[in-house]
C-alpha atoms as a PDB file:
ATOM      1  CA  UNK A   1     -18.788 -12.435  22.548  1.00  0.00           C
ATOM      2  CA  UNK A   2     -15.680 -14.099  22.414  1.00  0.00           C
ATOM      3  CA  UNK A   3     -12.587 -13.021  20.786  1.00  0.00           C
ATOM      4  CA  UNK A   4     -12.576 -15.939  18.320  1.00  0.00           C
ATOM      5  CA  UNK A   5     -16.085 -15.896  17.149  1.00  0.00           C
ATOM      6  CA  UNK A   6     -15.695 -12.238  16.598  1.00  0.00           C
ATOM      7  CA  UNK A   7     -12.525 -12.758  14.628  1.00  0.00           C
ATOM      8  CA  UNK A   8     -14.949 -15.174  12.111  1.00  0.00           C
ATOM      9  CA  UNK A   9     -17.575 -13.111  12.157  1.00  0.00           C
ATOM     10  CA  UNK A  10     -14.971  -9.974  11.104  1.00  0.00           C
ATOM     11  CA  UNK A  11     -13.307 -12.708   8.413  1.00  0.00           C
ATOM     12  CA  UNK A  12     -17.109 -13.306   6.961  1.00  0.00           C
ATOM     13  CA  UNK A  13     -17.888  -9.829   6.813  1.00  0.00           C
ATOM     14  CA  UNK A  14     -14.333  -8.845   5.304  1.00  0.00           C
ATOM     15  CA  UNK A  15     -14.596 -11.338   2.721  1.00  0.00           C
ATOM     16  CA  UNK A  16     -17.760  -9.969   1.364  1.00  0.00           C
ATOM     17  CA  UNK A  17     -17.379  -6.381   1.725  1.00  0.00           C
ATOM     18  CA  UNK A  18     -13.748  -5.674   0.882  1.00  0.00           C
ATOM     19  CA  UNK A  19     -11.066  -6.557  -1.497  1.00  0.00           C
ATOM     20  CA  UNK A  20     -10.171  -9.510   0.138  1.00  0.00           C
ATOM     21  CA  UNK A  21     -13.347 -11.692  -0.806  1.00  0.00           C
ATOM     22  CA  UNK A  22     -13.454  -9.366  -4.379  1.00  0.00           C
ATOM     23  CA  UNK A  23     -12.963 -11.549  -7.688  1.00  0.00           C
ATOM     24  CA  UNK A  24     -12.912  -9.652 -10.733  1.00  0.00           C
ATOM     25  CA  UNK A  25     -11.399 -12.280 -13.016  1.00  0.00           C
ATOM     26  CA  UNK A  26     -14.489 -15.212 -11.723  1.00  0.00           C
ATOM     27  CA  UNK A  27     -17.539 -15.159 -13.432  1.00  0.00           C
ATOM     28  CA  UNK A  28     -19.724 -16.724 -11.099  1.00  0.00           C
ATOM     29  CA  UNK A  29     -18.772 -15.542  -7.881  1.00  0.00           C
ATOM     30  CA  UNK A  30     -17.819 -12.165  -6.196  1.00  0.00           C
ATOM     31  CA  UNK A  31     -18.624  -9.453  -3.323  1.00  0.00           C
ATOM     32  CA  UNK A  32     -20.188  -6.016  -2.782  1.00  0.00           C
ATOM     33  CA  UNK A  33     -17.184  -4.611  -4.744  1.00  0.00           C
ATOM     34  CA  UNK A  34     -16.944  -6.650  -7.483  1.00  0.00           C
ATOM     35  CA  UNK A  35     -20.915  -5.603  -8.125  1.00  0.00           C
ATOM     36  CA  UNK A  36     -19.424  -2.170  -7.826  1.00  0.00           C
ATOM     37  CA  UNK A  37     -16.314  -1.992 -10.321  1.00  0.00           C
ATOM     38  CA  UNK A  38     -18.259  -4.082 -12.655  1.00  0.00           C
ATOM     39  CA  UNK A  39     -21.199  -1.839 -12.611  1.00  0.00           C
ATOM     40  CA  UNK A  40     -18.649   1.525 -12.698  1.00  0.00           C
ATOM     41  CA  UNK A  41     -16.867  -0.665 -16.124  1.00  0.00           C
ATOM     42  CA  UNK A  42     -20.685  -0.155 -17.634  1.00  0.00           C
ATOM     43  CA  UNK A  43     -21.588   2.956 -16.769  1.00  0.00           C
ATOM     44  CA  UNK A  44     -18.476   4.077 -17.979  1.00  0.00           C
ATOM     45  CA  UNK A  45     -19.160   2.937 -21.348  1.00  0.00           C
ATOM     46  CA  UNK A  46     -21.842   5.345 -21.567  1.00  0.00           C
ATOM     47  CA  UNK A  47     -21.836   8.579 -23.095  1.00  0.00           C
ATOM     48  CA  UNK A  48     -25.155   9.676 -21.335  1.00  0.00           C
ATOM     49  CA  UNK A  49     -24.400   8.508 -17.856  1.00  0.00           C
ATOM     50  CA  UNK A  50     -21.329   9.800 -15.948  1.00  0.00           C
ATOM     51  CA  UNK A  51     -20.347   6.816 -13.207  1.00  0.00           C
ATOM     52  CA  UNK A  52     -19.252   7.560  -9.625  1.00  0.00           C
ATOM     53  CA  UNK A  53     -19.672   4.700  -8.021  1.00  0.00           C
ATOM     54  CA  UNK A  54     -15.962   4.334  -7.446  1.00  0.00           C
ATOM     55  CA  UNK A  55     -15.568   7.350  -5.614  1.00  0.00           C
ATOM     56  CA  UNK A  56     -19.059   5.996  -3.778  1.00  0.00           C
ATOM     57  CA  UNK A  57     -16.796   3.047  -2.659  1.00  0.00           C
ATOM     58  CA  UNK A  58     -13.749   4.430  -1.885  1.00  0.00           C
ATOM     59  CA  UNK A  59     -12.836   4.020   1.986  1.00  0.00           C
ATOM     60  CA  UNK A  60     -14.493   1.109   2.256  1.00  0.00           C
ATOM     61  CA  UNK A  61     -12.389  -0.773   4.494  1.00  0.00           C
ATOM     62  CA  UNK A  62     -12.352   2.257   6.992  1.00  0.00           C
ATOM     63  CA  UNK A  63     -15.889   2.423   7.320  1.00  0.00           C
ATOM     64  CA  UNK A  64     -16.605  -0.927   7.756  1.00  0.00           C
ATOM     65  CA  UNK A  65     -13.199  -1.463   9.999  1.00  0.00           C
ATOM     66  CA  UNK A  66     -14.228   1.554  12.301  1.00  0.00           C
ATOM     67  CA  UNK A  67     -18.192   0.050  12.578  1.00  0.00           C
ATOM     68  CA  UNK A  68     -17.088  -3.264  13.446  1.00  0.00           C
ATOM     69  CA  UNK A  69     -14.189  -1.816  16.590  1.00  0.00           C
ATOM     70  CA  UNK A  70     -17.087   0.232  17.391  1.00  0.00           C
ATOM     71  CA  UNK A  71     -19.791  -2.039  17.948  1.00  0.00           C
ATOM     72  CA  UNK A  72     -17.359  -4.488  19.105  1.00  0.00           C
ATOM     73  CA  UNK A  73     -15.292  -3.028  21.624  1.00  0.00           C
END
């Protein structure tokens, strides 16, 4: 694989798992994240359920960063 196809492949992949493809403030449109905060924002609300989905998320960008080098180089 090429270095430039694997920089658009990393872009895609970025811009749906990580902050940089996240929209909280569009209402149509979003990533993985987005799902996430907006789900953690309801369960939140609750007083039955107790939410960790943000700590579930956090390091995010490592993990998928560090799969991506590894598979890739």
């Amino acid at each position: 694989m090429d270095e430039k196809s694997f920089n658009a492949g990393k872009k895609a992949v970025y811009h749906s798992y990580t902050h940089l493809g996240a929209s909280k403030y569009s209402k149509d449109h979003g990533n993985f994240l987005t799902y996430a905060y907006k789900a953690d924002e309801i369960f939140s609300q609750s007083k039955v359920l107790e939410s960790d989905i943000r700590n579930q998320v956090k390091r995010h960008w490592y993990k998928i960063d560090s799969k991506l080098k590894e598979k890739y180089q």
